[in-house]
Protein backbone atom coordinates (compact mmCIF):
# COMPACT_ATOMS: atom_id res chain seq x y z
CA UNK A 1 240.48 20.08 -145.00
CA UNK A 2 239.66 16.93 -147.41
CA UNK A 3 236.12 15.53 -146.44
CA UNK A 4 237.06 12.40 -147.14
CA UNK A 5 240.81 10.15 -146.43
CA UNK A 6 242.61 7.18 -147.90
CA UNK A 7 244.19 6.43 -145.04
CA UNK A 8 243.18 5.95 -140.80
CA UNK A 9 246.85 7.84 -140.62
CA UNK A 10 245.74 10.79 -142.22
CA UNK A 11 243.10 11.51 -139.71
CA UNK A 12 244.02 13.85 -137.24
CA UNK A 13 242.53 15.14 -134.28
CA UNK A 14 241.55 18.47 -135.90
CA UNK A 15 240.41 16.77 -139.05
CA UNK A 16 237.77 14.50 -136.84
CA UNK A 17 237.24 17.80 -134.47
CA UNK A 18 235.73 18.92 -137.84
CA UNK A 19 233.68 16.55 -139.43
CA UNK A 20 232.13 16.13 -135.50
CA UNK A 21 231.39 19.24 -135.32
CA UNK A 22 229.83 19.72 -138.46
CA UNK A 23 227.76 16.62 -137.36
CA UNK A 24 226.19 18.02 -134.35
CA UNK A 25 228.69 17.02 -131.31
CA UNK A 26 230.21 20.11 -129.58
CA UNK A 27 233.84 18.58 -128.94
CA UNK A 28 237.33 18.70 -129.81
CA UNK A 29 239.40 16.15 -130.24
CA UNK A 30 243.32 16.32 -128.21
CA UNK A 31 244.14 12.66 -129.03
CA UNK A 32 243.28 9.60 -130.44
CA UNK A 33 244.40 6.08 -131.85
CA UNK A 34 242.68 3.47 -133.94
CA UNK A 35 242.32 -0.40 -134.70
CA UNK A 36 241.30 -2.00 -137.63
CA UNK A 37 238.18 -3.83 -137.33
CA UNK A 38 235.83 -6.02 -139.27
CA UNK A 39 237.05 -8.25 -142.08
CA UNK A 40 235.11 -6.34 -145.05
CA UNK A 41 235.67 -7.72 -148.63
CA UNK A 42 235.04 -4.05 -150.11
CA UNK A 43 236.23 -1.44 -147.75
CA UNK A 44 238.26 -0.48 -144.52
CA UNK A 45 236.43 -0.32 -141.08
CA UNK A 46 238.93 1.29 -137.95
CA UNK A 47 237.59 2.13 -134.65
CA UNK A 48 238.95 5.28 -133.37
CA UNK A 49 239.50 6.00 -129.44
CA UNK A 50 238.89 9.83 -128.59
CA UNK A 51 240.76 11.97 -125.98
CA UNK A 52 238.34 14.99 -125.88
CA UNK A 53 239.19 18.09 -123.87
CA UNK A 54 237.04 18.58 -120.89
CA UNK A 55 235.95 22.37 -121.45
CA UNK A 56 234.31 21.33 -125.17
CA UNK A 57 232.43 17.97 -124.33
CA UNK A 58 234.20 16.44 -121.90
CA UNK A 59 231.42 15.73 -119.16
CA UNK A 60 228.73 14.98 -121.62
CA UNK A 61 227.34 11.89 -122.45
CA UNK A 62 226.27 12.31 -125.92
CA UNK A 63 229.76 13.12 -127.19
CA UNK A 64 231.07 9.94 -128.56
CA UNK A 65 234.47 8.48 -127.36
CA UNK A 66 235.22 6.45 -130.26
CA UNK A 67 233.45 6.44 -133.70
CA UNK A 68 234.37 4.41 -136.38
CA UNK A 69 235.73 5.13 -139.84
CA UNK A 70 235.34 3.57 -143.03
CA UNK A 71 236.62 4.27 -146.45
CA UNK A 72 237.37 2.97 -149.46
CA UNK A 73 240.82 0.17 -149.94
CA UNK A 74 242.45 -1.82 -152.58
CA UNK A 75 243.86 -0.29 -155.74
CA UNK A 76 242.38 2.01 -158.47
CA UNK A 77 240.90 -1.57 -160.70
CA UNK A 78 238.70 -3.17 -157.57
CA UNK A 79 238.38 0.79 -156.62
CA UNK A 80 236.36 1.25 -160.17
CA UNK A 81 234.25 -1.65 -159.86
CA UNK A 82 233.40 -1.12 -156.60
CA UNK A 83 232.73 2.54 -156.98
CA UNK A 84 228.99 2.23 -157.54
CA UNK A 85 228.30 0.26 -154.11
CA UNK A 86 230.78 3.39 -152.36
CA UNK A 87 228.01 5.68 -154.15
CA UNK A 88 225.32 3.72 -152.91
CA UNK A 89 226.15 3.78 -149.13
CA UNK A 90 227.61 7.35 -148.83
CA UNK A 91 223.60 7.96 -150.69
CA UNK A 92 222.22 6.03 -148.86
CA UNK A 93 223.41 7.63 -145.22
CA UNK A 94 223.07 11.14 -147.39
CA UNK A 95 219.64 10.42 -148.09
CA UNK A 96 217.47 7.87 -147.01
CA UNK A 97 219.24 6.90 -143.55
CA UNK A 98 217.19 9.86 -141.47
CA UNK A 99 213.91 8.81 -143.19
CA UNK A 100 213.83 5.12 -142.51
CA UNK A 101 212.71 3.49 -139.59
CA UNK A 102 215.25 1.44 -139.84
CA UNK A 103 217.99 0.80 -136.73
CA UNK A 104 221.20 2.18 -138.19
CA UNK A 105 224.11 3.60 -136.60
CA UNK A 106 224.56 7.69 -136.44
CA UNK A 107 226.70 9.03 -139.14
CA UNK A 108 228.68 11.58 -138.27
CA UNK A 109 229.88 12.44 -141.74
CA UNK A 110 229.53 10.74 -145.47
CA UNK A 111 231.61 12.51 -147.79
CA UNK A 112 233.16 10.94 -151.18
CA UNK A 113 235.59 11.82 -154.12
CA UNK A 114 233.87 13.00 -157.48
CA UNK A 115 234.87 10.17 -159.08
CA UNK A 116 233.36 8.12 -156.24
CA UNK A 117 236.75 5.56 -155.79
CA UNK A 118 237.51 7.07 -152.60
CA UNK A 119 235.13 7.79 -149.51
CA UNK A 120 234.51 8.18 -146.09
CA UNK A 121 232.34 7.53 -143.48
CA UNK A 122 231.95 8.41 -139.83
CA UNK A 123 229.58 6.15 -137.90
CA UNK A 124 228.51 5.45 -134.41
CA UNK A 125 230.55 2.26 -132.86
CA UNK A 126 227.96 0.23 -132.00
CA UNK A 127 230.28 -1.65 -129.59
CA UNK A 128 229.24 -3.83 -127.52
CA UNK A 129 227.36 -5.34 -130.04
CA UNK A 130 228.94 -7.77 -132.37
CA UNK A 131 228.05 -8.73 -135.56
CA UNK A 132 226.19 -11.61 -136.65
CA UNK A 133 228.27 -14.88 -138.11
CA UNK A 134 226.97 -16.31 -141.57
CA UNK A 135 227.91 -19.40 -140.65
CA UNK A 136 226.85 -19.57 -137.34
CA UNK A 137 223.45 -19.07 -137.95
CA UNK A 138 221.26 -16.91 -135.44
CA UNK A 139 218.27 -18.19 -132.85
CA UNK A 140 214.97 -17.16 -133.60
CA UNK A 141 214.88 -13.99 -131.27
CA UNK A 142 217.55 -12.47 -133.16
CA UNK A 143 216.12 -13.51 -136.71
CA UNK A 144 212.75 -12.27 -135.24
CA UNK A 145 214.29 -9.01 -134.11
CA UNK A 146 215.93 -8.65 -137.98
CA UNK A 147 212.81 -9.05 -139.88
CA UNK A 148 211.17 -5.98 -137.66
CA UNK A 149 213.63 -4.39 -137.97
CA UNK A 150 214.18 -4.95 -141.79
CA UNK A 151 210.16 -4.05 -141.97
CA UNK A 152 210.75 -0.54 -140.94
CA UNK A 153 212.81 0.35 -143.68
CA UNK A 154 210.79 -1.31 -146.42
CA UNK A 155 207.60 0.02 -144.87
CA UNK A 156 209.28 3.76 -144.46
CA UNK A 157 209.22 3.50 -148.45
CA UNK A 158 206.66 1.53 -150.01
CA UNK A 159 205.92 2.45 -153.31
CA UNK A 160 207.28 5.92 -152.55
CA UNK A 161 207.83 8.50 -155.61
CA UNK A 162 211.42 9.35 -153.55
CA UNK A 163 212.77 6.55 -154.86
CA UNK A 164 212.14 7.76 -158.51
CA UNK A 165 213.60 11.56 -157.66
CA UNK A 166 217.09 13.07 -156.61
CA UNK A 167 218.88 9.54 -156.88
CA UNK A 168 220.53 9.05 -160.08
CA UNK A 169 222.70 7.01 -158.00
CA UNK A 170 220.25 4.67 -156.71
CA UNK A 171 220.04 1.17 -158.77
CA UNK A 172 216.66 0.16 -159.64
CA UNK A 173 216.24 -2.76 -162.33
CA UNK A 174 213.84 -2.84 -165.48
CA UNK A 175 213.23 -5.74 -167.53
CA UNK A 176 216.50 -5.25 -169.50
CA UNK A 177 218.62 -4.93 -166.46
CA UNK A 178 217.21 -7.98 -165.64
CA UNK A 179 218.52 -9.67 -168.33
CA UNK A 180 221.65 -8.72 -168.06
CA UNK A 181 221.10 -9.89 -164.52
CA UNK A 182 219.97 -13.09 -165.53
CA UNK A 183 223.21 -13.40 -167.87
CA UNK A 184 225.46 -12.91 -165.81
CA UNK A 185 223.89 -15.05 -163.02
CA UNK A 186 224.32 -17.89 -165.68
CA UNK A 187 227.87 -17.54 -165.86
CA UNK A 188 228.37 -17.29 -161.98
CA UNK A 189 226.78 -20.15 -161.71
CA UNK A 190 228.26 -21.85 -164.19
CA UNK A 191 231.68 -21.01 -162.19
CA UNK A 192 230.27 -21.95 -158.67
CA UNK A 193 229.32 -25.21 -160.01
CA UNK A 194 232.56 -26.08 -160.73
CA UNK A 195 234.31 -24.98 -158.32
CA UNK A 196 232.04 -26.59 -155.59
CA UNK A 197 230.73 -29.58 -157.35
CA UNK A 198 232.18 -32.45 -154.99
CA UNK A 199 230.31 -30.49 -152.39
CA UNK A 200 227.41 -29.33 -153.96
CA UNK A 201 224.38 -31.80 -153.66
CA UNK A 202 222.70 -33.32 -157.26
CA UNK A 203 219.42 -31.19 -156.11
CA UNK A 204 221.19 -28.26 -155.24
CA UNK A 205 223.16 -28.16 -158.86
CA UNK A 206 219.68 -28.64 -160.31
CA UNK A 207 217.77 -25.63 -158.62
CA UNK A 208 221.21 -23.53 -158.87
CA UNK A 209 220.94 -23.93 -162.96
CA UNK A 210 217.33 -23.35 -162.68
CA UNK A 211 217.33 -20.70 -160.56
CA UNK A 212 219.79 -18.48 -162.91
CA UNK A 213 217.23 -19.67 -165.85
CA UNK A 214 214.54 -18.26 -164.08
CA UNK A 215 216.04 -14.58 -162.90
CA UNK A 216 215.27 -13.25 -166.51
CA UNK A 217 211.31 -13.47 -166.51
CA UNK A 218 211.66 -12.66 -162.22
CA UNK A 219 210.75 -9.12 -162.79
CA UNK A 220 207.24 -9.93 -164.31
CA UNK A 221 206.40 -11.16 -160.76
CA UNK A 222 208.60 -8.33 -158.57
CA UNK A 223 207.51 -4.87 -160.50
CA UNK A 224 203.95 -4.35 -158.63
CA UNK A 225 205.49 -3.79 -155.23
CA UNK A 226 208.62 -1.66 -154.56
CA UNK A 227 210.38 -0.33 -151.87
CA UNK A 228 214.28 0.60 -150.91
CA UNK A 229 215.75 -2.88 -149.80
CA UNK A 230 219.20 -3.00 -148.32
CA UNK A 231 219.86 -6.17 -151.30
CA UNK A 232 222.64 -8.41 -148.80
CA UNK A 233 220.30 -8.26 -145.79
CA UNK A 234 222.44 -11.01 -143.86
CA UNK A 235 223.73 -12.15 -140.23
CA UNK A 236 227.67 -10.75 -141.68
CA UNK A 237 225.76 -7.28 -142.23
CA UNK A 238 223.62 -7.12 -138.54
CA UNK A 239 225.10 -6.11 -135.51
CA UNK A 240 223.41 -7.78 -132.36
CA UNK A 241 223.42 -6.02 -128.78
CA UNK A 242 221.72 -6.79 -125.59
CA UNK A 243 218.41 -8.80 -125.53
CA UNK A 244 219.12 -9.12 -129.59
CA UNK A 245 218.72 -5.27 -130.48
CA UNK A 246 219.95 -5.05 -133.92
CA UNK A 247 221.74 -2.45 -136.09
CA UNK A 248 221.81 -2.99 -139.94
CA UNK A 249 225.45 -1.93 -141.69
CA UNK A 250 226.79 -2.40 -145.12
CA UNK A 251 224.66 -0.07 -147.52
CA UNK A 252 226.41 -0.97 -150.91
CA UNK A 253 223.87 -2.92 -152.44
CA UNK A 254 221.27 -0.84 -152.14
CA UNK A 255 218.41 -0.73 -154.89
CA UNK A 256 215.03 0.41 -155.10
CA UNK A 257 213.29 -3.16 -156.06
CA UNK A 258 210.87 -5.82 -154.64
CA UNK A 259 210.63 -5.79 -150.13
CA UNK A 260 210.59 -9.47 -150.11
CA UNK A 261 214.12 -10.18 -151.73
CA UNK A 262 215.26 -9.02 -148.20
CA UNK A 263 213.15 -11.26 -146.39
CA UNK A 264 213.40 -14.37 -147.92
CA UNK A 265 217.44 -13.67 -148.64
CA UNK A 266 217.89 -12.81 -144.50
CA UNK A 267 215.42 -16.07 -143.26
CA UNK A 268 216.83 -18.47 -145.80
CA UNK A 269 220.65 -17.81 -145.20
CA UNK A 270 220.39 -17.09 -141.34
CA UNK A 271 218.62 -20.10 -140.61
CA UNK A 272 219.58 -23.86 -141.80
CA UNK A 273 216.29 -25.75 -143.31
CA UNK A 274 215.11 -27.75 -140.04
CA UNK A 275 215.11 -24.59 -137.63
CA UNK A 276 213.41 -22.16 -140.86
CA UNK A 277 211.01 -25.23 -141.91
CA UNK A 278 208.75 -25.22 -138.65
CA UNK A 279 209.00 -20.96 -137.62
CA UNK A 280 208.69 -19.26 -141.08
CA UNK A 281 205.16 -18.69 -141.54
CA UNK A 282 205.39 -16.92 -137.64
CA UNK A 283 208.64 -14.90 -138.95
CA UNK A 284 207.32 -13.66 -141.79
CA UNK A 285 204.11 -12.88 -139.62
CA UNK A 286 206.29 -10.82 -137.43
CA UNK A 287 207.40 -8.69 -140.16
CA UNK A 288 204.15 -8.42 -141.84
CA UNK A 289 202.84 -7.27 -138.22
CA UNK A 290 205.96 -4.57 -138.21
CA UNK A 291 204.73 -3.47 -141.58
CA UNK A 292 200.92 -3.03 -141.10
CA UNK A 293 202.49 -0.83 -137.53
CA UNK A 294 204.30 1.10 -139.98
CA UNK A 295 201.38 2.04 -142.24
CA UNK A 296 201.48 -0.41 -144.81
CA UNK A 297 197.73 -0.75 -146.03
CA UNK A 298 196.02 -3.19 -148.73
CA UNK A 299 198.94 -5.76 -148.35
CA UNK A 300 197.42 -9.01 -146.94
CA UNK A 301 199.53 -11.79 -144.84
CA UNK A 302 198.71 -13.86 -147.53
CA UNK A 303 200.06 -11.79 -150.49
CA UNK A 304 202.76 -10.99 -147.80
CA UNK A 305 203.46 -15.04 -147.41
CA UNK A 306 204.02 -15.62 -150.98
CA UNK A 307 205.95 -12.83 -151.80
CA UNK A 308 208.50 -14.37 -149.53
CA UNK A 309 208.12 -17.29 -151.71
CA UNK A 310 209.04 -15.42 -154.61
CA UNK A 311 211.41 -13.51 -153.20
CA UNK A 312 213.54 -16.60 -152.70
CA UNK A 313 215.63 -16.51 -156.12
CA UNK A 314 217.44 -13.63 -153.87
CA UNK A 315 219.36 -16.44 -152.29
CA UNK A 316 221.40 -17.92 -154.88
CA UNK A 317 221.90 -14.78 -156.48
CA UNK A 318 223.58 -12.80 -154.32
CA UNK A 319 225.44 -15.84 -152.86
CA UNK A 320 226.99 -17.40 -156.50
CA UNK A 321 227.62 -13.41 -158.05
CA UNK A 322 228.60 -12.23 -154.55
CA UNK A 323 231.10 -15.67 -154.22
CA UNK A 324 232.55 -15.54 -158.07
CA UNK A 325 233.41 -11.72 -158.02
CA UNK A 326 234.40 -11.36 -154.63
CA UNK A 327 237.60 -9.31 -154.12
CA UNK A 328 239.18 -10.90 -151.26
CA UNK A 329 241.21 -13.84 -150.82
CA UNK A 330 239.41 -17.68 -151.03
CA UNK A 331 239.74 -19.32 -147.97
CA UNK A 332 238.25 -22.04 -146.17
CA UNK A 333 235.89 -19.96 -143.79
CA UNK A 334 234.13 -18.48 -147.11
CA UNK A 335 234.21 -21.93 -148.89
CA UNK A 336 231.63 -22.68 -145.78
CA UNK A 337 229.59 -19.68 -145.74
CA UNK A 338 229.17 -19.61 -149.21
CA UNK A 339 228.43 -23.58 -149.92
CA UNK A 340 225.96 -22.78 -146.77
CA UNK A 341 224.04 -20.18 -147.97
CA UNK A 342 223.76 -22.09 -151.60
CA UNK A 343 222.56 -25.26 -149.59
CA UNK A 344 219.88 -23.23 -147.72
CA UNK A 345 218.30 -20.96 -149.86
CA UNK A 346 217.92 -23.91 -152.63
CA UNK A 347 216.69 -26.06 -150.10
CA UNK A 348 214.28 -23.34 -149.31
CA UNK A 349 213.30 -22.71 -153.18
CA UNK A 350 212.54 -26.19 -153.59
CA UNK A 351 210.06 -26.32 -149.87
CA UNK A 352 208.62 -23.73 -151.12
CA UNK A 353 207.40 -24.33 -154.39
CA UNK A 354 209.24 -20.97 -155.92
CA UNK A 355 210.32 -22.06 -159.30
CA UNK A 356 206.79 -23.43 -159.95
CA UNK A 357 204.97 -20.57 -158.69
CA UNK A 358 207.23 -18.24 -161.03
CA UNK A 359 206.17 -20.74 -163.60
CA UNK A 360 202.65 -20.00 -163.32
């Protein structure tokens, strides 16, 4: 059988007998239906109910009765372009996902085409939780239950040689990449501008330009310290259960570059300026506590503090590239998450002093 499918139709009950077993469960499959689920801008998600037979798994508990799928969509142009992020995720559950200590769902299976435009995964459902809204914002328990968990998987590979080794796959930016970065940042920006200027603030305009001036020369202050970060570590890619447990999804931006882009991208998008303002410096705490737990030595709150800081040019850059290029349809519900996001993280740039200390 094909390890990977196109299409939730294709999947039969023998097919996901299969890639279960070959995962670990002892079960076969008699029946099952599917859902779609999720709104994603660069994939499929469907959430598949399973009839087992009682003499192969029937009675135990660890046997899952649904699982979700997700695989590739769209047609073979948005396919190309996106094929590095499919490469990234199906790596990343391949071979980091068991070595971080990091809450992520079980995955059952990660298989992919050669030419990487057409994949598969088999996850966990981590029904009931739901996943966080962007422009909802979260409370503080669940932000402080993100940045622990987020801590686990930068701690987990700190400076580790892995991330130099067996991943050809696995983006990781030098100076030139940053430039190119930095270009194409201008020209996002450039676009976002215009498209949002009658909502876009005078200040916000300002530190958007000077943000995307500023990504070029970024590296010089983001080499020293390197770990895997998951690169669009927001509320849209966290899945909350009870008492704010938290699963992190959505592995196609993953790069082996500085831990506090994830930090200061997750506290300055999830949380508007007023609630962030007063609770950062405890947040960021939190985290630094998680990593210290995990073994992180010779990495002081303080150095920890203004990382963060300069970890903030995360913000705009993922939210103007990630707005410009994005696949799906414009509508008004992303019109608000994105002019949210831009509002927040360059209200956080300017609090915090990050242009100037890159400056320095």
């Amino acid at each position: 059988m094909t390890a990977f499918v196109d299409d939730p139709a294709e999947v039969t009950p023998a097919w996901l007998t299969e890639v279960l077993r070959a995962g670990g469960a002892d079960v076969e499959v008699a029946r099952l239906r599917f859902e779609p689920i999720g709104t994603g801008q660069t994939g499929a998600s469907y959430r598949f109910h399973l009839d087992v037979r009682p003499e192969r798994g029937g009675a135990d508990a660890r046997v899952p009765r649904t699982v979700v799928l997700k695989m590739a969509a769209g047609p073979e142009k948005v396919r190309k372009r996106l094929a590095p992020g499919y490469r990234s995720e199906v790596g990343f559950y391949r071979t980091f996902a068991s070595s971080a200590a990091i809450r992520v769902p079980r995955c059952w299976s990660a298989e992919m085409s050669p030419d990487a435009r057409s994949f598969t995964l088999v996850l966990e459902d981590a029904h009931p939780a739901l996943p966080g809204r962007q422009t909802e914002g979260c409370t503080l328990a669940q932000a402080t239950a993100a940045v622990r968990n987020l801590a686990g998987l930068h701690a987990s590979f700190w400076n580790d040689e892995r991330l130099d080794h067996g991943s050809s796959w696995l983006r990781s930016l030098d100076a030139s990449g940053m430039a190119i970065m930095a270009k194409m940042l201008a020209k996002a920006t450039a676009a976002f501008v215009d498209r949002y200027r009658a909502e876009l603030s005078p200040e916000d305009v300002d530190t958007l330009h000077r943000t995307a001036g500023a990504v070029a020369d970024w590296g010089r202050h983001t080499f020293t310290r390197r770990t895997l970060i998951h690169g669009d570590y927001r509320l849209d890619n966290l899945m909350f259960g009870p008492e704010d447990d938290v699963l992190a999804v959505d592995w196609q931006t993953l790069e082996a570059g500085f831990p506090a882009r994830d930090l200061a991208y997750f506290l300055s998008t999830a949380l508007p300026p007023e609630i962030r303002r007063p609770h950062e410096e405890v947040l960021v705490g939190a985290y630094h506590e998680r990593l210290v737990h995990h073994g992180v030595a010779d990495y002081p709150a303080e150095l920890c503090f203004d990382d963060y800081r300069r970890g903030m040019l995360q913000g705009p850059l993922i939210t103007v590239i990630g707005c410009i290029s994005a696949s799906g349809p414009r509508t008004a519900d992303s019109d608000r998450m994105f002019l949210s996001m831009a509002a927040h993280t360059c209200a956080a740039i300017r609090e915090l002093g990050t242009l100037d200390l890159l400056s320095a």
